[in-house]
N, C-alpha and C. Protein backbone atom coordinates (compact mmCIF):
# COMPACT_ATOMS: atom_id res chain seq x y z
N UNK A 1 -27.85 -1.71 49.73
CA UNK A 1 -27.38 -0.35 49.51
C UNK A 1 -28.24 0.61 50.32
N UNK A 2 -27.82 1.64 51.30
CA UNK A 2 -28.25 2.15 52.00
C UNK A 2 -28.54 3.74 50.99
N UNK A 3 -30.02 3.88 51.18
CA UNK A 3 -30.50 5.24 50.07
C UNK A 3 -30.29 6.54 50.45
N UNK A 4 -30.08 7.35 49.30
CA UNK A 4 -29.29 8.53 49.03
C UNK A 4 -30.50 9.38 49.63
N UNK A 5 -30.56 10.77 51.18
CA UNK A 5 -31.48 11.63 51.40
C UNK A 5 -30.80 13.17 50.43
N UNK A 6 -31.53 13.35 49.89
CA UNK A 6 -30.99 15.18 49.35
C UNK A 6 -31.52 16.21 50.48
N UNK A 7 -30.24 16.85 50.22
CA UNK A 7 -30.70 18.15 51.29
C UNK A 7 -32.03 18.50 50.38
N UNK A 8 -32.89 19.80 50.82
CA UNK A 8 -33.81 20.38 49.71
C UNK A 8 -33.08 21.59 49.14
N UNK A 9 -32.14 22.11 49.46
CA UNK A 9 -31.55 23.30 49.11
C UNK A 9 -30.22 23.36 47.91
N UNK A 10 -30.17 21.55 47.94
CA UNK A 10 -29.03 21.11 47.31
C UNK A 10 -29.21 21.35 45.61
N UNK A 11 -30.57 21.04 45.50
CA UNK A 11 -30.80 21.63 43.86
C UNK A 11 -30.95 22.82 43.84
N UNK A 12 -31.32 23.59 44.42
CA UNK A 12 -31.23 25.15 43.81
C UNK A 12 -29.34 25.68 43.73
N UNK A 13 -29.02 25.59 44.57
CA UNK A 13 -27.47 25.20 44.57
C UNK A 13 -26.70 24.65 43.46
N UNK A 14 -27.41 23.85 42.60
CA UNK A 14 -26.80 23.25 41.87
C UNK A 14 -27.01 24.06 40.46
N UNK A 15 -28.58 24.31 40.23
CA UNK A 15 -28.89 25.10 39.21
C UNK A 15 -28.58 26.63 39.31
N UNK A 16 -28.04 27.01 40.49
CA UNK A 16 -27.43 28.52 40.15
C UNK A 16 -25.87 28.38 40.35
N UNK A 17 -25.68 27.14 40.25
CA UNK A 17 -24.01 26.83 39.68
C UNK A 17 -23.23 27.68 41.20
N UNK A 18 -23.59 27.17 42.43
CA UNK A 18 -23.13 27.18 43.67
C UNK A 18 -22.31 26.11 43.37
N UNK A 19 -22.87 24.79 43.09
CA UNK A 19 -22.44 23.49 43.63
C UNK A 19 -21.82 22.92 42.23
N UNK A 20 -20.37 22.49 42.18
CA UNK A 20 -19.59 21.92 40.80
C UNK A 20 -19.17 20.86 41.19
N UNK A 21 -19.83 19.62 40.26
CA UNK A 21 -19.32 18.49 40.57
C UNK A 21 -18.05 18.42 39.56
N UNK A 22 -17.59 19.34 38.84
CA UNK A 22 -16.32 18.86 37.74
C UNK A 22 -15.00 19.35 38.70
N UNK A 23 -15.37 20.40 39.71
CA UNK A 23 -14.08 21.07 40.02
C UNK A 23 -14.34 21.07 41.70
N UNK A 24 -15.37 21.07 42.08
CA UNK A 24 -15.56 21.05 43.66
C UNK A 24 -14.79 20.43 44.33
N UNK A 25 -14.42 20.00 45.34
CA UNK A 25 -14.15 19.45 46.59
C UNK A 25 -15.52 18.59 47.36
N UNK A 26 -15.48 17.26 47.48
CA UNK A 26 -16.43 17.07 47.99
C UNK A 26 -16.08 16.31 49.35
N UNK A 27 -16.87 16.15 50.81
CA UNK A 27 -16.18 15.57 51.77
C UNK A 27 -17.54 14.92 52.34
N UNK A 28 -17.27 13.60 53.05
CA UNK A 28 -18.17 13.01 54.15
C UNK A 28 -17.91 13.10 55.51
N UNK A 29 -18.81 14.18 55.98
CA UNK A 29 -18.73 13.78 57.48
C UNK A 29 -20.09 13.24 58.29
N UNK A 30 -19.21 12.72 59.63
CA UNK A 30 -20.19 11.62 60.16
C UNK A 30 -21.10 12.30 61.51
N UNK A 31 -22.10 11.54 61.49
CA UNK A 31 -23.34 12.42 62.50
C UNK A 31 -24.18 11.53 63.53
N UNK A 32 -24.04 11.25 64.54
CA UNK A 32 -25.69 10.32 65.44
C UNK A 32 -27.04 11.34 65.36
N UNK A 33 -26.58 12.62 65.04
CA UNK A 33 -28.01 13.35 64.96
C UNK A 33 -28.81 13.30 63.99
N UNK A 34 -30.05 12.86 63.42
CA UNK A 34 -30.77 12.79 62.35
C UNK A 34 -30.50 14.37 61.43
N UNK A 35 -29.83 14.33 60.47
CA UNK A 35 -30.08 15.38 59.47
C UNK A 35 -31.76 15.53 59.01
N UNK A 36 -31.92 16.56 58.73
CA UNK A 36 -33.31 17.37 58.45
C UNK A 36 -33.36 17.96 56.83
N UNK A 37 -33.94 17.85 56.11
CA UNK A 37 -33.89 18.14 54.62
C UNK A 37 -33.60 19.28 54.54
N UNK A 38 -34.54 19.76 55.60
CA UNK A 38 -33.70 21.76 55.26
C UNK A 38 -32.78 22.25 55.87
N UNK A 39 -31.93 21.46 56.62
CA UNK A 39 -30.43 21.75 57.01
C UNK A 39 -29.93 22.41 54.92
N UNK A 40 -29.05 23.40 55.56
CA UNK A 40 -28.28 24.15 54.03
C UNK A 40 -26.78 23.70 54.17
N UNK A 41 -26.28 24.08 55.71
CA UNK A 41 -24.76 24.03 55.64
C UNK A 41 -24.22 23.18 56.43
N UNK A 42 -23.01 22.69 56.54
CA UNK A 42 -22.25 21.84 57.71
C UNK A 42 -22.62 22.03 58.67
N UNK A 43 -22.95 23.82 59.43
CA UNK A 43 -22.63 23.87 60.82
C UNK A 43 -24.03 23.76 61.20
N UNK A 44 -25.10 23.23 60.33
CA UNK A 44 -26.10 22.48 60.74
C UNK A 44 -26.12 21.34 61.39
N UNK A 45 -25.19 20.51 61.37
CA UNK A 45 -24.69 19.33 61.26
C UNK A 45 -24.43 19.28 62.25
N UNK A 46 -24.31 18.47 63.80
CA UNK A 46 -23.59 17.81 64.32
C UNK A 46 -22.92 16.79 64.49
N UNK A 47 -21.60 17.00 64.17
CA UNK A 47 -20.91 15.74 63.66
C UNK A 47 -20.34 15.56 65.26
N UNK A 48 -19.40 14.02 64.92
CA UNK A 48 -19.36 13.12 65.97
C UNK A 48 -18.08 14.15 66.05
N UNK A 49 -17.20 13.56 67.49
CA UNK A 49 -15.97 14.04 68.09
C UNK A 49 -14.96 13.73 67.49
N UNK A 50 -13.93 14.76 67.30
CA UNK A 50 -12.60 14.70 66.84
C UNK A 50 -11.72 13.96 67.38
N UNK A 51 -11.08 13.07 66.54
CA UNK A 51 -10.05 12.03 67.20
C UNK A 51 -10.54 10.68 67.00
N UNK A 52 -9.49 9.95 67.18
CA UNK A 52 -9.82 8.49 67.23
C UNK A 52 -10.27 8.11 65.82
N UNK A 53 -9.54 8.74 64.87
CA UNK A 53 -9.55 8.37 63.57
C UNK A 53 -10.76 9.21 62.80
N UNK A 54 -11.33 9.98 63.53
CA UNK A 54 -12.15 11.04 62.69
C UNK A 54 -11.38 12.39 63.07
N UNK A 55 -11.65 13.33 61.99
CA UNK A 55 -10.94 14.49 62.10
C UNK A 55 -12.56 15.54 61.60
N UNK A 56 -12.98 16.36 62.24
CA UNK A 56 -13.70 17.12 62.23
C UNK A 56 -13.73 17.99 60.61
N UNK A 57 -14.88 17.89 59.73
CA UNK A 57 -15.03 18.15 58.73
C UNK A 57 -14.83 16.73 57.62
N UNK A 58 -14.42 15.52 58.26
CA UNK A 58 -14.97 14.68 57.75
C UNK A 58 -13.65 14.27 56.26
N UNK A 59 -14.01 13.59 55.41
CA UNK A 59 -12.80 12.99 54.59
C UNK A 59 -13.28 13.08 53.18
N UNK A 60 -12.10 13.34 52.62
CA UNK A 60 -12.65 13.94 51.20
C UNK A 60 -12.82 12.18 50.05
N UNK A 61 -13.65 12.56 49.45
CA UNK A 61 -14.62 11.79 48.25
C UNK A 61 -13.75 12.26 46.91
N UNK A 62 -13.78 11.50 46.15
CA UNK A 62 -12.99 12.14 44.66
C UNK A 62 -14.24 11.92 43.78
N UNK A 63 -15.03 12.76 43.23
CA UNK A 63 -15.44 12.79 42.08
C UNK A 63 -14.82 12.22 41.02
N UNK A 64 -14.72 10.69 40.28
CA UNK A 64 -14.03 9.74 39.66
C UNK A 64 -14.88 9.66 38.59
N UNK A 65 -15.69 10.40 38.25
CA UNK A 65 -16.81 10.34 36.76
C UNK A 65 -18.06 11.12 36.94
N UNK A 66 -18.12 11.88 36.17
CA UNK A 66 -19.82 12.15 35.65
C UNK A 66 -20.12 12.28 34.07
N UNK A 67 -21.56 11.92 34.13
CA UNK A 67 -21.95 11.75 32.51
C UNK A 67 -23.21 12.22 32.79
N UNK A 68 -23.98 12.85 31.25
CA UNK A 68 -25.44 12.61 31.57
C UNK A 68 -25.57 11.87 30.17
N UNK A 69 -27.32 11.28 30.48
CA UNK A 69 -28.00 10.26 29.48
C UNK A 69 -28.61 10.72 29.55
N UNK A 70 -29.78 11.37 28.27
CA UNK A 70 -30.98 11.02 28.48
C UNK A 70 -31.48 12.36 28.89
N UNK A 71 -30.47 13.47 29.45
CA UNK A 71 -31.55 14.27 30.60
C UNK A 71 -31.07 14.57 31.82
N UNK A 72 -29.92 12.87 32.14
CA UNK A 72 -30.21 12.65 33.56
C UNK A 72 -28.56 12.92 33.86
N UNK A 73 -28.32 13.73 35.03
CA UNK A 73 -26.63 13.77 35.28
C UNK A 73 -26.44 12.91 36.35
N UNK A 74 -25.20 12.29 36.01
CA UNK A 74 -25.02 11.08 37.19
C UNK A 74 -23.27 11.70 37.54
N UNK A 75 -22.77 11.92 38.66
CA UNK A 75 -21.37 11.76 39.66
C UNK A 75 -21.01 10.86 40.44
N UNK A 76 -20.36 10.02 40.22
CA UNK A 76 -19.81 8.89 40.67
C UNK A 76 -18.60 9.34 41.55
N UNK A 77 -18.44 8.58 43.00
CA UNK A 77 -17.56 9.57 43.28
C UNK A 77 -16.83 7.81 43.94
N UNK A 78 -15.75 8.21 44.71
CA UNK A 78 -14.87 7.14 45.26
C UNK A 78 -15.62 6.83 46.48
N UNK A 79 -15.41 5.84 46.93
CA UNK A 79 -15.42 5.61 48.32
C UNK A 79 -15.18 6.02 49.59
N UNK A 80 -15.23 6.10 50.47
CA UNK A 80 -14.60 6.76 51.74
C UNK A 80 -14.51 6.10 52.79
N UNK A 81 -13.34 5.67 53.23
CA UNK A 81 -13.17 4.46 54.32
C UNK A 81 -12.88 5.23 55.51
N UNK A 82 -12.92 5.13 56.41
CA UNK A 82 -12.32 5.45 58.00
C UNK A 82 -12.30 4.28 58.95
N UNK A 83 -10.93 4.81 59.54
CA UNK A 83 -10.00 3.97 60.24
C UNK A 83 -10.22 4.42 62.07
N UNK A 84 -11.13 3.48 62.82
CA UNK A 84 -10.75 4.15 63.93
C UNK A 84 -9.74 3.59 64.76
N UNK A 85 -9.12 4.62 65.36
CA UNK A 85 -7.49 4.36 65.98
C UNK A 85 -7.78 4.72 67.71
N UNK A 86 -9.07 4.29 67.80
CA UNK A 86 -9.71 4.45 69.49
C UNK A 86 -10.84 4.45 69.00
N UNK A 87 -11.52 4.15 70.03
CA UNK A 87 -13.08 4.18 70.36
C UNK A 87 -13.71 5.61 68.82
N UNK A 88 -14.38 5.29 68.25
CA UNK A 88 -14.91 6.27 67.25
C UNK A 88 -16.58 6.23 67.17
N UNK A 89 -17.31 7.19 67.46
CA UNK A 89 -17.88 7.02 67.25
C UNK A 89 -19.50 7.27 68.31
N UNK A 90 -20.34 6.98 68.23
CA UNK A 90 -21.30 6.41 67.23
C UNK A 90 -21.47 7.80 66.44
N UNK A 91 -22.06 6.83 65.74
CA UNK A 91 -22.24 7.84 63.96
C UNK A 91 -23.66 6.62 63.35
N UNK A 92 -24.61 7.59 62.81
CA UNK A 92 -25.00 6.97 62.49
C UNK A 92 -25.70 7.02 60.73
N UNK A 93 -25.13 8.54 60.34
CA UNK A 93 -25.23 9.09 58.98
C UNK A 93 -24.07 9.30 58.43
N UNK A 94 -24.24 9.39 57.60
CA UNK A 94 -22.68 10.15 56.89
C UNK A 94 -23.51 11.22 55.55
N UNK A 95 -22.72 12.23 56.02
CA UNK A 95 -22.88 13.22 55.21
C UNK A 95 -22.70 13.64 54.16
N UNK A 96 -22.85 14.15 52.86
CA UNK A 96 -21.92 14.49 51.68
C UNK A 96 -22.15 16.59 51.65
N UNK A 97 -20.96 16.81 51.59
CA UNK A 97 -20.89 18.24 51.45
C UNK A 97 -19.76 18.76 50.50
N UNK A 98 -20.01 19.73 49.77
CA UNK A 98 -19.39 20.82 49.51
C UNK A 98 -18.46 21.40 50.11
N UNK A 99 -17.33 21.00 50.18
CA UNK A 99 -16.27 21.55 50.97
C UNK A 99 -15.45 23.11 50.28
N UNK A 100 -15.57 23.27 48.73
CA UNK A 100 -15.38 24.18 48.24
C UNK A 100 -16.31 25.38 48.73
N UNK A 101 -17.71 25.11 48.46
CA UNK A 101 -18.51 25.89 48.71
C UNK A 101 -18.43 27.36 49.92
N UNK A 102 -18.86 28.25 49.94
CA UNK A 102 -18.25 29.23 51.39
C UNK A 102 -18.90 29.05 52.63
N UNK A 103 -20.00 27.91 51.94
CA UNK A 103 -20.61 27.84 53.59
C UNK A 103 -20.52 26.43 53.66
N UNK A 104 -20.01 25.69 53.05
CA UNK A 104 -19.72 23.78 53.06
C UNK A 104 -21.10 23.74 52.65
N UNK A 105 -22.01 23.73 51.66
CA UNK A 105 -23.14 22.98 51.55
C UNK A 105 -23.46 22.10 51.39
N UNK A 106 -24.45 21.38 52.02
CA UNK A 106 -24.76 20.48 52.23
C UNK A 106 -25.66 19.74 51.06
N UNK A 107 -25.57 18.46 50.66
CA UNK A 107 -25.88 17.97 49.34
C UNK A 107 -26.52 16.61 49.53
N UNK A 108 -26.67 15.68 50.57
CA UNK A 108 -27.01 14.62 50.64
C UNK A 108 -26.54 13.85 51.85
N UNK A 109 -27.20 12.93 52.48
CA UNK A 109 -26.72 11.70 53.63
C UNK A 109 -27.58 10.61 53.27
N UNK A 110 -26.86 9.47 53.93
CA UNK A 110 -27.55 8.14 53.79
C UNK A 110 -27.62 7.90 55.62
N UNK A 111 -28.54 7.62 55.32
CA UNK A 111 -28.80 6.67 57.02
C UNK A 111 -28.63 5.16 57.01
N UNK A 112 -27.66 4.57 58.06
CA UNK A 112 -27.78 3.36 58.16
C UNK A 112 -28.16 2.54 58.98
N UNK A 113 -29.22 3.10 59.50
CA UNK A 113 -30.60 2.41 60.39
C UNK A 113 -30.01 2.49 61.94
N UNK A 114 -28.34 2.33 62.22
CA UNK A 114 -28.56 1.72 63.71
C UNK A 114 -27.38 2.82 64.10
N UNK A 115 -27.01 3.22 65.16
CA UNK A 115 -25.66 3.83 65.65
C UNK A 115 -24.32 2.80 65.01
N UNK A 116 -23.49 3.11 64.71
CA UNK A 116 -22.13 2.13 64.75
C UNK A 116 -20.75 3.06 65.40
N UNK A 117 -20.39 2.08 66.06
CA UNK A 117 -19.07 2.73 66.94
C UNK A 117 -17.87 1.44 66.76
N UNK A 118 -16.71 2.25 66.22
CA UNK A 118 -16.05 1.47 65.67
C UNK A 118 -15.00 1.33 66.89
N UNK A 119 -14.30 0.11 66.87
CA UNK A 119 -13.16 0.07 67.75
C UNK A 119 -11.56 0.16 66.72
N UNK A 120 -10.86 0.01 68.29
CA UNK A 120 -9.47 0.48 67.09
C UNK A 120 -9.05 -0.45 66.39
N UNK A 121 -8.64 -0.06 64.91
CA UNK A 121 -8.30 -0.66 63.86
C UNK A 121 -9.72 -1.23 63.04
N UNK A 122 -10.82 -0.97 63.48
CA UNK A 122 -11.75 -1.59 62.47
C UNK A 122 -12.59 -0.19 61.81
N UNK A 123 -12.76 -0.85 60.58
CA UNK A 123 -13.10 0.54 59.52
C UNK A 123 -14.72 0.28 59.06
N UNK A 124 -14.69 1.21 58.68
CA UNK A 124 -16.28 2.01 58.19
C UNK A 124 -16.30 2.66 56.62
N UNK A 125 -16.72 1.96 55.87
CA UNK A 125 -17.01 2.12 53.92
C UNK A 125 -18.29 2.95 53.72
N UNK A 126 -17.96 3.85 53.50
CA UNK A 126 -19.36 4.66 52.65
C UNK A 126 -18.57 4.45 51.25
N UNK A 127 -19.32 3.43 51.09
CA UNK A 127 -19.70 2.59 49.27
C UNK A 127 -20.69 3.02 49.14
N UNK A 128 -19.81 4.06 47.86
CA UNK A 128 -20.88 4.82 46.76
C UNK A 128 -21.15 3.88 45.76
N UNK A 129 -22.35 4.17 45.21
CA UNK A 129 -23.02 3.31 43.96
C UNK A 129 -22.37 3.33 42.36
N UNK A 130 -21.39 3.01 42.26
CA UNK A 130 -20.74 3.21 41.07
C UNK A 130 -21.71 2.99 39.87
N UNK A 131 -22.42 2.05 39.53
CA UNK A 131 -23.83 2.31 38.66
C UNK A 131 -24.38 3.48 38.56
N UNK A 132 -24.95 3.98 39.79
CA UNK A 132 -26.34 5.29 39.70
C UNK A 132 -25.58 5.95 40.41
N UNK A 133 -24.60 6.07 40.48
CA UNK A 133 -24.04 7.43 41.45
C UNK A 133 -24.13 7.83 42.12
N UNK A 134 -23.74 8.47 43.05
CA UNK A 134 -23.69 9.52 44.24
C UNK A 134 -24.82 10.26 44.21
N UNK A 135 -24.82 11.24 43.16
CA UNK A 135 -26.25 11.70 43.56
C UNK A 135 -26.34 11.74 41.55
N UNK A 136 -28.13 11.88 41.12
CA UNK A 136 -28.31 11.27 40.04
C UNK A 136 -29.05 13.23 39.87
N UNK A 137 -29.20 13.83 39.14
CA UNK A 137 -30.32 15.26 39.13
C UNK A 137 -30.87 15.36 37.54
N UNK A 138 -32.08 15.38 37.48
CA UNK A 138 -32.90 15.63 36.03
C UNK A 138 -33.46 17.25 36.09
């Protein structure tokens, strides 16, 4: 399982009720540029090129559960597959953002160590952690 980075701006966001995991919109888009903790919004972001089975702003996530235990709030969200239909790519993060939000904020990426560039017809899973969730906040 490749580990969850938090923006740093993503909890204050959350505790002044910017960021709703019950009603939000949430989306992954994909990046070869290393994200930086204090990136705030998307257009921090350089995401990869439009086309070829990515569409700029990336693909929406369904928030499919949250609970808290204990203290602790957990959002479980769906999966997110992409299909490239030409050359896609390299990407080597995937992003999680706030698509509701007015500036898309930014909430978390996982890095998966190497560039990947997909050819056509072969796909790419950001498998979320259905156990510990998407993102976990105490």
């Amino acid at each position: 399982m490749v580990a969850f980075n938090k923006f740093q701006g993503f909890i204050e966001r959350v505790y002044e009720a910017e960021i709703n995991f019950a009603s939000h919109t949430f989306r992954i888009a994909l990046t070869n540029s290393a994200p930086v903790a204090t990136n705030n919004n998307l257009a921090d972001i350089t995401q990869i090129a439009n086309g070829n089975g990515y569409t700029t702003g990336g693909t929406t996530t369904t928030i499919s559960a949250s609970s808290q235990t204990s203290g602790t709030y957990k959002a479980v969200a769906s999966d997110v597959v992409f299909t490239a239909s030409g050359s896609m790519g390299p990407f080597r993060y995937a992003v999680l953002y706030d698509d509701s939000h007015a500036n898309d904020a930014l909430v978390g990426w996982w890095d998966y160590g190497s560039a990947v560039t997909l050819a056509t017809g072969e796909t790419f899973t950001v498998d979320f952690d259905a156990t510990n969730g998407v993102v976990q906040a105490t």
